[in-house]
N, C-alpha and C. Protein backbone atom coordinates (compact mmCIF):
# COMPACT_ATOMS: atom_id res chain seq x y z
N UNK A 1 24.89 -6.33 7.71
CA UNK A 1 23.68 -5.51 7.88
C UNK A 1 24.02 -4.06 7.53
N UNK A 2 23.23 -3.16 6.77
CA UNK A 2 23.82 -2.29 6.24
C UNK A 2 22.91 -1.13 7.02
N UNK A 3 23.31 0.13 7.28
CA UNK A 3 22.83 0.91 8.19
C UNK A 3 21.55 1.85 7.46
N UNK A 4 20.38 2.00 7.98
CA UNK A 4 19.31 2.24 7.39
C UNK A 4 19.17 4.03 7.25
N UNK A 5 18.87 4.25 6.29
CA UNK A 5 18.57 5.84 5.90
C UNK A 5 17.09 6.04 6.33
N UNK A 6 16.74 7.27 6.23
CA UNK A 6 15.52 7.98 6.18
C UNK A 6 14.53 7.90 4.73
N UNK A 7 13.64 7.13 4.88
CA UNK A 7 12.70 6.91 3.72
C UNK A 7 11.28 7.23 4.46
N UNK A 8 10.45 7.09 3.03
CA UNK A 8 9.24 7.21 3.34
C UNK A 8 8.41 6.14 2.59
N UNK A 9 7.12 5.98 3.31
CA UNK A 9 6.19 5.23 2.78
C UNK A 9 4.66 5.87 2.52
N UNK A 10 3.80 5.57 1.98
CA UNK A 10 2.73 6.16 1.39
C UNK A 10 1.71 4.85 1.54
N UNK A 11 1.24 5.10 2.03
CA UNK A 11 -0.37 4.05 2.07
C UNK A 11 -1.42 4.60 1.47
N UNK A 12 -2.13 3.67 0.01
CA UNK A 12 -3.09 4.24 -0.47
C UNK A 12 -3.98 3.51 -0.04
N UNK A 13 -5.22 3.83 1.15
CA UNK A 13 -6.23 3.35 1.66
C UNK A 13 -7.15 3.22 1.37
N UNK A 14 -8.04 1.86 0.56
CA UNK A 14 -8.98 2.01 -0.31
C UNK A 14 -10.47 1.23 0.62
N UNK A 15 -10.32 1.86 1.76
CA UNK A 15 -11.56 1.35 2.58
C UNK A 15 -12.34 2.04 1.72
N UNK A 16 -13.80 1.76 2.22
CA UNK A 16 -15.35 3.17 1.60
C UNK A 16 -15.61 3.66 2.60
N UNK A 17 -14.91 3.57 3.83
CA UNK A 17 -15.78 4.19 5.15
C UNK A 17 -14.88 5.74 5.09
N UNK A 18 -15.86 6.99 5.62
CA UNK A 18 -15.15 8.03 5.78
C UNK A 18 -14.66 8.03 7.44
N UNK A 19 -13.77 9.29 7.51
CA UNK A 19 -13.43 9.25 8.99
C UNK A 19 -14.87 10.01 9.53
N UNK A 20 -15.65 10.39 10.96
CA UNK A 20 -14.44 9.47 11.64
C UNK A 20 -14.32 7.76 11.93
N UNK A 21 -15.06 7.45 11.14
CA UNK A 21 -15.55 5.76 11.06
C UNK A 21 -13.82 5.22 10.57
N UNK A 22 -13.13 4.07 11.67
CA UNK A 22 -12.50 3.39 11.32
C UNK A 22 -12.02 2.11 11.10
N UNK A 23 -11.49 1.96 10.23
CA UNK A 23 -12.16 0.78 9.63
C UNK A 23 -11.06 -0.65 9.35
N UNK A 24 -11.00 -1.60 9.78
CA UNK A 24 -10.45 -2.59 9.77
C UNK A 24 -8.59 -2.33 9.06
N UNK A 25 -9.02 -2.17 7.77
CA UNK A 25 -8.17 -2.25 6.78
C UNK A 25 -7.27 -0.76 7.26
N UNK A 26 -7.77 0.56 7.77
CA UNK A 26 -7.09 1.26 8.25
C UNK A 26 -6.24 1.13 9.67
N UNK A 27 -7.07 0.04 10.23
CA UNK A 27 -6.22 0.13 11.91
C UNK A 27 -4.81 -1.03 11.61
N UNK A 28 -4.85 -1.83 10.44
CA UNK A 28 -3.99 -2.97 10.26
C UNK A 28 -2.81 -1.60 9.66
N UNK A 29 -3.09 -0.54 8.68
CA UNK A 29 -2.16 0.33 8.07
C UNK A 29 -1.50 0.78 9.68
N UNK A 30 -2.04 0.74 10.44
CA UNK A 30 -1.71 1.90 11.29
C UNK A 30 -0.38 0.62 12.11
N UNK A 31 -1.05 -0.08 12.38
CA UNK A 31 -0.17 -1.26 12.72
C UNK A 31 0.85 -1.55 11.78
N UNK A 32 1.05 -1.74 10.86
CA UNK A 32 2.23 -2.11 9.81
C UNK A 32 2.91 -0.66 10.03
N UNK A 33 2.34 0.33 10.02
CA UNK A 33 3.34 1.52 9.97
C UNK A 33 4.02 1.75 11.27
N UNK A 34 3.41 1.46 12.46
CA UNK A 34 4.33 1.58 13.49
C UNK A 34 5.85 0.55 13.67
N UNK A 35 5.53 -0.33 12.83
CA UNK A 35 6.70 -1.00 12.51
C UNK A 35 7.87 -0.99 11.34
N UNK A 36 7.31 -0.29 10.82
CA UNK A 36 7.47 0.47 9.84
C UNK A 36 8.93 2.03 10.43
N UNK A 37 7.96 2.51 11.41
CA UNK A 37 8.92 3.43 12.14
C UNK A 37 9.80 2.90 13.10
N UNK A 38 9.73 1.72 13.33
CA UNK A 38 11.08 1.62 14.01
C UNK A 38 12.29 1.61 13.02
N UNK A 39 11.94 1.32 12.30
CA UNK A 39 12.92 0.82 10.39
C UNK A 39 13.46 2.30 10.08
N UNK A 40 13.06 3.50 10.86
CA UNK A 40 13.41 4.75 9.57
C UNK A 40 12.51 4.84 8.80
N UNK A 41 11.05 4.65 8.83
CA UNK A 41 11.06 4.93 8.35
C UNK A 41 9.55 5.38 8.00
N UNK A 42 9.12 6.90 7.91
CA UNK A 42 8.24 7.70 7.43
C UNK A 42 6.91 7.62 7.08
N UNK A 43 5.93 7.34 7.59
CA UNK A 43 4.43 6.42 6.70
C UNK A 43 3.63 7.70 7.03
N UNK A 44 3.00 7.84 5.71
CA UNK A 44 1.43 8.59 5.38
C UNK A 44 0.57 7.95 5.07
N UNK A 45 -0.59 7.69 5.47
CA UNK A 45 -2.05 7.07 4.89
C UNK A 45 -2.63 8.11 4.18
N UNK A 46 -3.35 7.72 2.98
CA UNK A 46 -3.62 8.28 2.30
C UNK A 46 -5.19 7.71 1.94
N UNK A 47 -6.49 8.57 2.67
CA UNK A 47 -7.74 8.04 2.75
C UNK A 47 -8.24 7.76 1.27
N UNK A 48 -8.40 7.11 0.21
CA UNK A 48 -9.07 7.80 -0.81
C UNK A 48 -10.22 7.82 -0.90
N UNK A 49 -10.79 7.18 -0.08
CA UNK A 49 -12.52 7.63 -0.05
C UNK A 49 -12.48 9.16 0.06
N UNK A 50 -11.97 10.09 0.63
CA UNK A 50 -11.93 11.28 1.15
C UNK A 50 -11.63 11.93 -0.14
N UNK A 51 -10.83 11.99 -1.17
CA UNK A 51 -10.64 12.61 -2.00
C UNK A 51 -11.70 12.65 -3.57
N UNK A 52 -11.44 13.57 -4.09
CA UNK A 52 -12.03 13.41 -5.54
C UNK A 52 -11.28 12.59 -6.80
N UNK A 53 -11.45 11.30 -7.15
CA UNK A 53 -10.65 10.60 -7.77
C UNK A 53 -11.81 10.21 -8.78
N UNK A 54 -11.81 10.98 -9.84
CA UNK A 54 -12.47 10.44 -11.30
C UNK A 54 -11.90 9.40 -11.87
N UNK A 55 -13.14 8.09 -12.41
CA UNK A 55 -12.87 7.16 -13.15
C UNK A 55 -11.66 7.42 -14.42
N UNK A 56 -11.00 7.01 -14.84
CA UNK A 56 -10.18 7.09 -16.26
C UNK A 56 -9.20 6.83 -15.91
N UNK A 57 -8.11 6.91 -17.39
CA UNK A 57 -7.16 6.20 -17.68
C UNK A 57 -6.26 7.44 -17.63
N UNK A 58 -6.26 8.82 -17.47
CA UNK A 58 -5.33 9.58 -17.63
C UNK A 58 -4.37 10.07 -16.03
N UNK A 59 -3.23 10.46 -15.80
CA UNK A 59 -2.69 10.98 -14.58
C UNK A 59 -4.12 12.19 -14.11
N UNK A 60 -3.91 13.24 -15.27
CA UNK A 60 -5.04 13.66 -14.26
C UNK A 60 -6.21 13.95 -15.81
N UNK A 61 -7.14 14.00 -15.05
CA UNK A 61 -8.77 13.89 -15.62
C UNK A 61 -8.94 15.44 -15.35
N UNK A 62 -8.51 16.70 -15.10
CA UNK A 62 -9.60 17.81 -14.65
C UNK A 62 -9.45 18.50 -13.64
N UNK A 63 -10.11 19.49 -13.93
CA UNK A 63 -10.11 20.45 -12.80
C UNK A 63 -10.43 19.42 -11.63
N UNK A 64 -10.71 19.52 -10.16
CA UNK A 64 -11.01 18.96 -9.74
C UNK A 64 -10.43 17.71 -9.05
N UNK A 65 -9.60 17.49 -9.99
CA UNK A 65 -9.20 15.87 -9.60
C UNK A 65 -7.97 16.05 -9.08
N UNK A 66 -7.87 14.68 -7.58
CA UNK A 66 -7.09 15.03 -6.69
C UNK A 66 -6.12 13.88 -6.87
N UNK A 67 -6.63 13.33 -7.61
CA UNK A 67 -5.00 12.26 -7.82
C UNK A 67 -3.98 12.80 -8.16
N UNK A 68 -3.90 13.56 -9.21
CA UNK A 68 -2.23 13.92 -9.53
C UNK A 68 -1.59 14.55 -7.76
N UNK A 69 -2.08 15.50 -6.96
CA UNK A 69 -1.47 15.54 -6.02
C UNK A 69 -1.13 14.48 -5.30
N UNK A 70 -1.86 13.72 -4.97
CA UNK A 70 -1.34 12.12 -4.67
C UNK A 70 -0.49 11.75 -5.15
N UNK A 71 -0.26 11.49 -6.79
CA UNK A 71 0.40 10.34 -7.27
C UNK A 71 2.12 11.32 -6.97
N UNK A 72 1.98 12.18 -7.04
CA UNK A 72 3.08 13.30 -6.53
C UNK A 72 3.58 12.77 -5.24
N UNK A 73 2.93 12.36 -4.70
CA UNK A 73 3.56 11.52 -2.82
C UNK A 73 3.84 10.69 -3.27
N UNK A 74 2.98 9.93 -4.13
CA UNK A 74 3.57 8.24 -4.27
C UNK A 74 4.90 8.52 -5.21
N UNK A 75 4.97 9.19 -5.88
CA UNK A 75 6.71 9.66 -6.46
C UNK A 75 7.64 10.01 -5.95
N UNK A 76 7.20 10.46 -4.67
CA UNK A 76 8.31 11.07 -3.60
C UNK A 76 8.81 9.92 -2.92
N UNK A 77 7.63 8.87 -2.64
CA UNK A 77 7.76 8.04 -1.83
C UNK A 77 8.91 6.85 -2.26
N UNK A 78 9.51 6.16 -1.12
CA UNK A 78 10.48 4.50 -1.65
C UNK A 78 9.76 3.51 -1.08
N UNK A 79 8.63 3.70 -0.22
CA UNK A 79 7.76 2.89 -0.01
C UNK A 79 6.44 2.93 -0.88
N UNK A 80 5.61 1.95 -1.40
CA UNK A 80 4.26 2.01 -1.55
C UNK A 80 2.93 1.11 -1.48
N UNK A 81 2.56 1.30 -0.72
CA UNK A 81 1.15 -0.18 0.27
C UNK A 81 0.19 0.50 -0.53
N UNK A 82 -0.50 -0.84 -1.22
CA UNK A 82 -1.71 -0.78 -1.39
C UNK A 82 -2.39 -1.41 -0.24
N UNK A 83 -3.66 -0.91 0.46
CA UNK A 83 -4.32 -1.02 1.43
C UNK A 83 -5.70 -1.25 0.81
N UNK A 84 -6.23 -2.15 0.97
CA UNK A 84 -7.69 -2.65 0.72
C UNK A 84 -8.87 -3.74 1.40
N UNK A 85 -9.81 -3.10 1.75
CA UNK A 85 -10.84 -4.63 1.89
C UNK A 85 -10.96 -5.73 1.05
N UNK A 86 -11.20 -6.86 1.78
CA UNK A 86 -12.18 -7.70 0.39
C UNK A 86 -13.67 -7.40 0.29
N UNK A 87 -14.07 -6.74 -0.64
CA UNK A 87 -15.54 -7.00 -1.17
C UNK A 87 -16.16 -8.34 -2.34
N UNK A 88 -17.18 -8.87 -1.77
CA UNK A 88 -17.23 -9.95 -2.93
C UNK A 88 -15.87 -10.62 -3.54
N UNK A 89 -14.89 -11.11 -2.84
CA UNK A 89 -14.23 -11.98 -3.52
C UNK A 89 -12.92 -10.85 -3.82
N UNK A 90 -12.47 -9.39 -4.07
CA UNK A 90 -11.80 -8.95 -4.86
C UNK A 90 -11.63 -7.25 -4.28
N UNK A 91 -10.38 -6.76 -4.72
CA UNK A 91 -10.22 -5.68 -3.78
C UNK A 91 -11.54 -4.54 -4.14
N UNK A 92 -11.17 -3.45 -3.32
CA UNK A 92 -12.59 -2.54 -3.42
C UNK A 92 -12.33 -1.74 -4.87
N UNK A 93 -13.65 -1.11 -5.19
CA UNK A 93 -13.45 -0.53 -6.47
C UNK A 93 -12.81 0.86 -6.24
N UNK A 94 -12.42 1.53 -4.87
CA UNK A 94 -11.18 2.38 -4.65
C UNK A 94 -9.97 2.18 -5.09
N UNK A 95 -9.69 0.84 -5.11
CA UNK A 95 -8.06 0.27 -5.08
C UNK A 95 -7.84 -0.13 -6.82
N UNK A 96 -9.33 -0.66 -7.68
CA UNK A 96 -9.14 -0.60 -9.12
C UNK A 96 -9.58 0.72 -9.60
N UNK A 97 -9.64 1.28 -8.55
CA UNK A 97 -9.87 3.05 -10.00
C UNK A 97 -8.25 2.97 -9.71
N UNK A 98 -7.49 4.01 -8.47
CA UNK A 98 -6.50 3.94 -8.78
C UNK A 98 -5.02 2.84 -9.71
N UNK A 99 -5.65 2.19 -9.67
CA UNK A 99 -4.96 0.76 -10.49
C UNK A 99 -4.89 1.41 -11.73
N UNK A 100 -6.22 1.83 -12.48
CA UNK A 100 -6.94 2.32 -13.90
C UNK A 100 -6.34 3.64 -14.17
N UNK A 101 -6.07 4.50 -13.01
CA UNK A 101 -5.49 5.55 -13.25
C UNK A 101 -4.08 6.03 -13.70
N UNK A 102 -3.44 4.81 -13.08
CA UNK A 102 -1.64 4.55 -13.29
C UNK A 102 -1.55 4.31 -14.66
N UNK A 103 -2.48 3.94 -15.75
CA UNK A 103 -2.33 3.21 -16.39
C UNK A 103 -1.69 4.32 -17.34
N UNK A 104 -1.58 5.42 -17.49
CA UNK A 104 -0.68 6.10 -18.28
C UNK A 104 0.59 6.42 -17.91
N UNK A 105 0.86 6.02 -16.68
CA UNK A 105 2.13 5.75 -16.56
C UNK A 105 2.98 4.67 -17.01
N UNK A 106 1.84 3.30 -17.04
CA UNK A 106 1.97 2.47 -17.95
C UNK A 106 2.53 2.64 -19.13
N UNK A 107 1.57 3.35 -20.03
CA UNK A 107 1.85 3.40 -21.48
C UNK A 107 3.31 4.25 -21.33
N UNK A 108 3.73 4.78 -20.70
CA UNK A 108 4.66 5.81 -20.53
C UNK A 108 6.01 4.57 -20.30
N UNK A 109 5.72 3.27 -19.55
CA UNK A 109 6.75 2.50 -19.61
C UNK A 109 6.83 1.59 -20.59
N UNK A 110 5.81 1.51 -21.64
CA UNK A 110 6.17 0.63 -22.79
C UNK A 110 6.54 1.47 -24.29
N UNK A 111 6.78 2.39 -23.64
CA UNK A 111 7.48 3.49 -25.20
C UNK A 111 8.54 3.52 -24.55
N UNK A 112 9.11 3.90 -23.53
CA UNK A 112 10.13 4.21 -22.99
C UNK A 112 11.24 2.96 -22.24
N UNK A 113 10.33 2.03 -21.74
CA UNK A 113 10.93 1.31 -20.99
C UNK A 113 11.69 1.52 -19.78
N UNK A 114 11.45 2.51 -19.19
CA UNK A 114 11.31 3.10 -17.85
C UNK A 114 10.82 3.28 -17.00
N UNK A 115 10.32 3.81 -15.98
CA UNK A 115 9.23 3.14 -15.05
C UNK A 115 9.51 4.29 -13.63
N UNK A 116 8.47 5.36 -13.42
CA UNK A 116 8.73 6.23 -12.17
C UNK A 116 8.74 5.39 -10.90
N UNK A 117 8.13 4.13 -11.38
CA UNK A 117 8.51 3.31 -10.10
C UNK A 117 9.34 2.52 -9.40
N UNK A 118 10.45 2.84 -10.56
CA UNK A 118 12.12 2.11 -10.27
C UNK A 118 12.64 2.31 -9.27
N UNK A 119 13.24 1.53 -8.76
CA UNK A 119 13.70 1.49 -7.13
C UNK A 119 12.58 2.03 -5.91
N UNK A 120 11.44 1.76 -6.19
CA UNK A 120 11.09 1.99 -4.80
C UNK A 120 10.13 0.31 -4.78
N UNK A 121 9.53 -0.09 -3.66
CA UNK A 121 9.19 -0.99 -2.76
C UNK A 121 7.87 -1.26 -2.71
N UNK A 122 7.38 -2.38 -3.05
CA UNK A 122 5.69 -2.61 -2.81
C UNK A 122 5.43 -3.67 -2.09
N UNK A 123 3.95 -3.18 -1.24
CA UNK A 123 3.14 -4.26 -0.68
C UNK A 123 2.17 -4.37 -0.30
N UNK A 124 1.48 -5.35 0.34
CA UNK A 124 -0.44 -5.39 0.54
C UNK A 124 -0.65 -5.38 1.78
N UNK A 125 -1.64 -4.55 1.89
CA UNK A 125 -2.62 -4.84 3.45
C UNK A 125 -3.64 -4.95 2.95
N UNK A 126 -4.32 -6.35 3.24
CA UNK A 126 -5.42 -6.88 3.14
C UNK A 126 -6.25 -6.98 4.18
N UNK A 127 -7.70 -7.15 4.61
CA UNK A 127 -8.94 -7.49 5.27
C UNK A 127 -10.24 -7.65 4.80
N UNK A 128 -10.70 -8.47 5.58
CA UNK A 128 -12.13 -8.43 4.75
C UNK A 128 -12.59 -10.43 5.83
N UNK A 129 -13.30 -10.45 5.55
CA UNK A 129 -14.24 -11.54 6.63
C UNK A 129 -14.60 -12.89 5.37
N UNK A 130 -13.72 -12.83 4.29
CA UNK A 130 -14.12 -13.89 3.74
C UNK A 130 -12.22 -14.44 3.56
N UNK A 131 -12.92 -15.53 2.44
CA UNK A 131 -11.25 -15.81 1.70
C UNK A 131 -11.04 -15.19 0.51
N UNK A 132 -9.86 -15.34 -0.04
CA UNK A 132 -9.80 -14.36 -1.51
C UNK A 132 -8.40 -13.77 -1.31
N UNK A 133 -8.02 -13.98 0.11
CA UNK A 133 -6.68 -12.22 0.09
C UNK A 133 -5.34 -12.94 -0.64
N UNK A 134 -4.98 -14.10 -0.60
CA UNK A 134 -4.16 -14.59 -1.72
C UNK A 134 -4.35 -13.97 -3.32
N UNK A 135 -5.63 -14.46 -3.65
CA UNK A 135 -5.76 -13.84 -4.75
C UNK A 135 -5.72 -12.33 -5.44
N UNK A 136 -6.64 -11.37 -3.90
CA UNK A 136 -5.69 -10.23 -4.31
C UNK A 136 -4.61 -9.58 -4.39
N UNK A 137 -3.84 -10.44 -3.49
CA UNK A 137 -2.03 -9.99 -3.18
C UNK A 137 -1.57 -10.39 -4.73
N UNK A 138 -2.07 -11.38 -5.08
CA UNK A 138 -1.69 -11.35 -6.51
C UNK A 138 -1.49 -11.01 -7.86
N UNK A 139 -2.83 -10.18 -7.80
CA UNK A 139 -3.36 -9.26 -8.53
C UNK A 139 -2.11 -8.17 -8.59
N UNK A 140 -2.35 -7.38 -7.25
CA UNK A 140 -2.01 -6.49 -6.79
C UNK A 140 -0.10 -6.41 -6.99
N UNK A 141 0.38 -7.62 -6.98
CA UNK A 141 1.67 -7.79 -6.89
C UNK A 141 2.22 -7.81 -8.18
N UNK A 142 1.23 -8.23 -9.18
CA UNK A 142 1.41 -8.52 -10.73
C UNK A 142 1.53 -7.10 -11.16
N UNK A 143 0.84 -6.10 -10.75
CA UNK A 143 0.32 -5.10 -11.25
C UNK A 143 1.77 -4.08 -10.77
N UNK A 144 2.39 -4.18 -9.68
CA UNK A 144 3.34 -3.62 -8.94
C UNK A 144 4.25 -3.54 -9.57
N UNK A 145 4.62 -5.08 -9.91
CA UNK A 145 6.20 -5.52 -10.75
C UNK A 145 6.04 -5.43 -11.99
N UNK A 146 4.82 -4.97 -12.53
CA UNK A 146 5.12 -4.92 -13.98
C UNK A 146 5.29 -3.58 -14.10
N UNK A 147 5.22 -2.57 -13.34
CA UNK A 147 5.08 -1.10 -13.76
C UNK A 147 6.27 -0.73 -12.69
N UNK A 148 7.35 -1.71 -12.32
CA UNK A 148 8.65 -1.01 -11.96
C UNK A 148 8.99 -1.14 -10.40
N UNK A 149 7.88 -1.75 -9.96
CA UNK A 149 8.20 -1.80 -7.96
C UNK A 149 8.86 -3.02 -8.15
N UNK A 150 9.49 -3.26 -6.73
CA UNK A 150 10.36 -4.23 -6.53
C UNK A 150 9.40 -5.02 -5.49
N UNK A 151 9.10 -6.45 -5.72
CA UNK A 151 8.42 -7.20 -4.28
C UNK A 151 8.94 -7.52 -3.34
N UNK A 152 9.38 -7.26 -2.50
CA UNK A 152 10.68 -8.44 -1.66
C UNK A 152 9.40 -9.62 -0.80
N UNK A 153 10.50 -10.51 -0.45
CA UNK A 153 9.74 -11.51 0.16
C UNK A 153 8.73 -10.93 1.47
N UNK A 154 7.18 -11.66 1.81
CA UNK A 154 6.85 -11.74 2.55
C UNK A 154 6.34 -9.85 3.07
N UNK A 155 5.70 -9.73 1.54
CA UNK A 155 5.36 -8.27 1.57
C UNK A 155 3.69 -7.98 1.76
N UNK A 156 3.26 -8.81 2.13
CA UNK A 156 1.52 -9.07 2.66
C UNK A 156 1.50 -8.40 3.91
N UNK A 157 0.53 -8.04 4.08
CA UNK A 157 -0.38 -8.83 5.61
C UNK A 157 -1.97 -8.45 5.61
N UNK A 158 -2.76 -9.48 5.88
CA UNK A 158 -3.60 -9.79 6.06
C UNK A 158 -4.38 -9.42 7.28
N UNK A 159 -5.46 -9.42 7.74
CA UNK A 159 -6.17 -9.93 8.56
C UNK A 159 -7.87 -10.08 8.32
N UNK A 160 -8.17 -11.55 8.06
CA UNK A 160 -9.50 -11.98 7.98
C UNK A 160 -10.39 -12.25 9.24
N UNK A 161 -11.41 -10.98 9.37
CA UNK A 161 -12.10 -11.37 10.63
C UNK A 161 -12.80 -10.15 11.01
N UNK A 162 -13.52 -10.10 12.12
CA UNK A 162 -14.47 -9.30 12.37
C UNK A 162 -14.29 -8.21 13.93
N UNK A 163 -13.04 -7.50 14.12
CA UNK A 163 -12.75 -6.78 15.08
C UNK A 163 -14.60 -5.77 15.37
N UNK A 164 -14.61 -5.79 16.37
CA UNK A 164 -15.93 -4.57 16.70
C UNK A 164 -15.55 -3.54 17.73
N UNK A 165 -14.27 -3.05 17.93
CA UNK A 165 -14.19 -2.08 19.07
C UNK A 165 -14.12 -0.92 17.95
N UNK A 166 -14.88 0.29 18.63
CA UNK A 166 -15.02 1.50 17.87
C UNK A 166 -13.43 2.05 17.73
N UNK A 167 -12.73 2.26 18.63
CA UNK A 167 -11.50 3.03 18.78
C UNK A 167 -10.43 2.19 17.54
N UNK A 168 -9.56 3.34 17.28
CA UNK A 168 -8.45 2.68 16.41
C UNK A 168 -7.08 1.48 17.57
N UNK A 169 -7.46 2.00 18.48
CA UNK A 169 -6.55 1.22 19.58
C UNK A 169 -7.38 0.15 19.95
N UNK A 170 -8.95 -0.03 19.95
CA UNK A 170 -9.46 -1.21 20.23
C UNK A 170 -9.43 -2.08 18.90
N UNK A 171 -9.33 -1.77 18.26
CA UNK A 171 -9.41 -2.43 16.81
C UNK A 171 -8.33 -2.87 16.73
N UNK A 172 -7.08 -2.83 16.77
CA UNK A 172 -5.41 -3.23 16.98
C UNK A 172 -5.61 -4.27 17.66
N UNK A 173 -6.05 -4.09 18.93
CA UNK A 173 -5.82 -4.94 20.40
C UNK A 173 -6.84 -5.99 19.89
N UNK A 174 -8.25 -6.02 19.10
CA UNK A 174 -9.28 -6.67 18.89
C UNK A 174 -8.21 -8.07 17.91
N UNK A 175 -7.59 -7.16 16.52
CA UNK A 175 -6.84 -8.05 15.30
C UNK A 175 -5.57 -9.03 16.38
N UNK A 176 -5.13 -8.69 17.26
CA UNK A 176 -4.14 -8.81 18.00
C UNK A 176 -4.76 -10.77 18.88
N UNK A 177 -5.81 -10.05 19.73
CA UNK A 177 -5.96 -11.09 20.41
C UNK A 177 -6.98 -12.31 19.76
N UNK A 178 -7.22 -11.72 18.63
CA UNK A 178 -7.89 -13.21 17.40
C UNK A 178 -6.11 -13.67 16.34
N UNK A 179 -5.59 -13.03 16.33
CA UNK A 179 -4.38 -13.36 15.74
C UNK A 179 -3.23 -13.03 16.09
N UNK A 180 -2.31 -13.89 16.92
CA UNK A 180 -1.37 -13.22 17.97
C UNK A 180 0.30 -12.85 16.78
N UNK A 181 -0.11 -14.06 15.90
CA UNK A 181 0.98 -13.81 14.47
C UNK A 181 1.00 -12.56 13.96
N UNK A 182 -0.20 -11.95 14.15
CA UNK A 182 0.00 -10.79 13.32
C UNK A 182 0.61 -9.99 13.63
N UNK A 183 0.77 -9.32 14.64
CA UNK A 183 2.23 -8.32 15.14
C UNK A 183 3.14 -9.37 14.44
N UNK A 184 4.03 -10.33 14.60
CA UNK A 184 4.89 -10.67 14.34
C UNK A 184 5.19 -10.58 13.04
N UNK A 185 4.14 -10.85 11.83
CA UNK A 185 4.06 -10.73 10.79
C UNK A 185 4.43 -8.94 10.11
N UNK A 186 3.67 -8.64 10.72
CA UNK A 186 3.59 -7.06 10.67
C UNK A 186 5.57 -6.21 10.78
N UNK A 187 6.18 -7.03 11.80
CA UNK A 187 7.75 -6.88 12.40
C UNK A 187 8.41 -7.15 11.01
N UNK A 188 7.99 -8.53 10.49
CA UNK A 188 8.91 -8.71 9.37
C UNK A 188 8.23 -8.32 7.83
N UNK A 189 7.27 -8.28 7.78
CA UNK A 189 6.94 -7.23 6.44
C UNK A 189 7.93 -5.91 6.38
N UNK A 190 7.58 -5.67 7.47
CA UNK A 190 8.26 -4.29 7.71
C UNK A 190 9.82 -3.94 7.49
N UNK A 191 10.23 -5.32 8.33
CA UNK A 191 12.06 -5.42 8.02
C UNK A 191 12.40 -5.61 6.59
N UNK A 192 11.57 -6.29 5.91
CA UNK A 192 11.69 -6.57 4.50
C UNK A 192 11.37 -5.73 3.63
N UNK A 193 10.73 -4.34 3.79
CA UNK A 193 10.06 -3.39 2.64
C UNK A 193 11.17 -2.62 3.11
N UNK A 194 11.58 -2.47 4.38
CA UNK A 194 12.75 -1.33 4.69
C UNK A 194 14.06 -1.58 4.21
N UNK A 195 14.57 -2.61 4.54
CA UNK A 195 15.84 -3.13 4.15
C UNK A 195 15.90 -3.21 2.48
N UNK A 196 15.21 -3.62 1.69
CA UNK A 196 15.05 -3.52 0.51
C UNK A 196 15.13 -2.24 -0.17
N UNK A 197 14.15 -0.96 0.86
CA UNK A 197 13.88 0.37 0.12
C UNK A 197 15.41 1.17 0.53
N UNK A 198 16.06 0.60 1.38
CA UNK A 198 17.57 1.45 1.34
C UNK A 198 18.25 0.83 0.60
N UNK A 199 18.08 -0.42 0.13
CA UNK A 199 19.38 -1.06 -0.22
C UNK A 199 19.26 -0.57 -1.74
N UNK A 200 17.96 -0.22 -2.49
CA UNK A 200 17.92 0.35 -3.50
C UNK A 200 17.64 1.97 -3.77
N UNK A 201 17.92 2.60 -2.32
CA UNK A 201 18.10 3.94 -2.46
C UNK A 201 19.50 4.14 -2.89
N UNK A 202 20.08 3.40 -1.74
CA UNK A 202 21.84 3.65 -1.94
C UNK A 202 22.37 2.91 -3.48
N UNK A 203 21.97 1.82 -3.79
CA UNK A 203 22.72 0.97 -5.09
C UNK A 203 20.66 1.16 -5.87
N UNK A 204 21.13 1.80 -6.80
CA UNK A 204 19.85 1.87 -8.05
C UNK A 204 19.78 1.21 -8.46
N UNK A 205 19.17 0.31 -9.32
CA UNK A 205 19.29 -0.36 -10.22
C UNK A 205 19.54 0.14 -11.59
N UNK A 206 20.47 -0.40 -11.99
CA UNK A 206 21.08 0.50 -13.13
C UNK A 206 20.44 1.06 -14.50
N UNK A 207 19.80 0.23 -14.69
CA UNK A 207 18.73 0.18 -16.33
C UNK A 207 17.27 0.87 -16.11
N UNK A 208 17.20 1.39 -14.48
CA UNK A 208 15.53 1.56 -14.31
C UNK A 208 15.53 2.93 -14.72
């Protein structure tokens, strides 16, 4: 067992609800990250309903536009969660703008074959009241490893269902007592994005 450093993680939160409305998919972030800190290790949520994030394909689009300061955390970061509802079948259209937006970082790894996302760590928080979250972890995971994140096993978590307590602590306790797995789940996502994000802080991968 190798002794854990100080990292960070970045949650890009692609609910549509603003604060102070909170919202499923944010109280599960809040939950994965407290487990998260027992690991070493560092978590920011990052609302993007709240920000100005123009449609397109470029890092940044404009005056105005608040992604490049973002994508600046997610560069700092050795962690990175995509966080999303299911709408209709498929993540929210928060979670495919930013998707659309990376995409010149993309082109930036097929001239180069390099990737700003070498050695750091990806994974999903899913919710939403239907089925589908397989399919977006998939999406989402395809999209990860091709532009340079590393998956390690058992980098999901889910929760399908309908919590109704207003508070971010009733909403925990709500996901909790309809799914008692999920803390548990939540313990080892967590051991697995951490242990992974040191083991490739300390040993790089050599070619990334």
């Amino acid at each position: 067992m190798i002794d854990l450093t100080y990292m960070k993680a970045i949650f890009l939160l692609a609910t549509l609800k603003k604060s102070p409305e909170i919202s499923n998919t944010e109280a599960l972030c809040h939950l994965l990250m407290q487990e998260l800190q027992k690991n070493k290790v560092e978590g920011e949520i990052v609302k993007l309903v709240e920000h100005n994030i123009p449609p397109g394909l470029k890092t940044n689009m404009g005056p105005g536009d608040d992604w490049p300061q973002i994508l600046d955390k997610v560069l700092a970061s050795d962690i990175l969660i995509f966080a999303t509802p299911i709408w209709w079948g498929i993540q929210s259209s928060l979670m495919q703008r930013i998707i659309e937006r990376m995409d010149e970082l993309n082109d930036e790894l097929l001239e180069t074959g390099k990737s700003e996302f070498a050695n750091k760590i990806g994974g999903v928080v899913i919710t939403g009241a239907e089925d589908g979250a397989q399919h977006i972890i998939g999406n989402l995971c395809n999209f990860m490893s091709w532009n340079g994140l590393t998956i390690p096993p058992a980098c999901s978590l889910s929760f399908l269902g309908w919590p109704t307590a207003d508070t971010l602590d009733g909403r925990l306790s709500e996901m909790l007592k309809k799914d008692k797995k999920l803390a548990d789940n939540a313990k080892v996502m967590a051991g697995n994005l951490s242990f992974l994000a040191n083991l490739l802080k300390q040993n790089p991968l050599p070619h990334a």
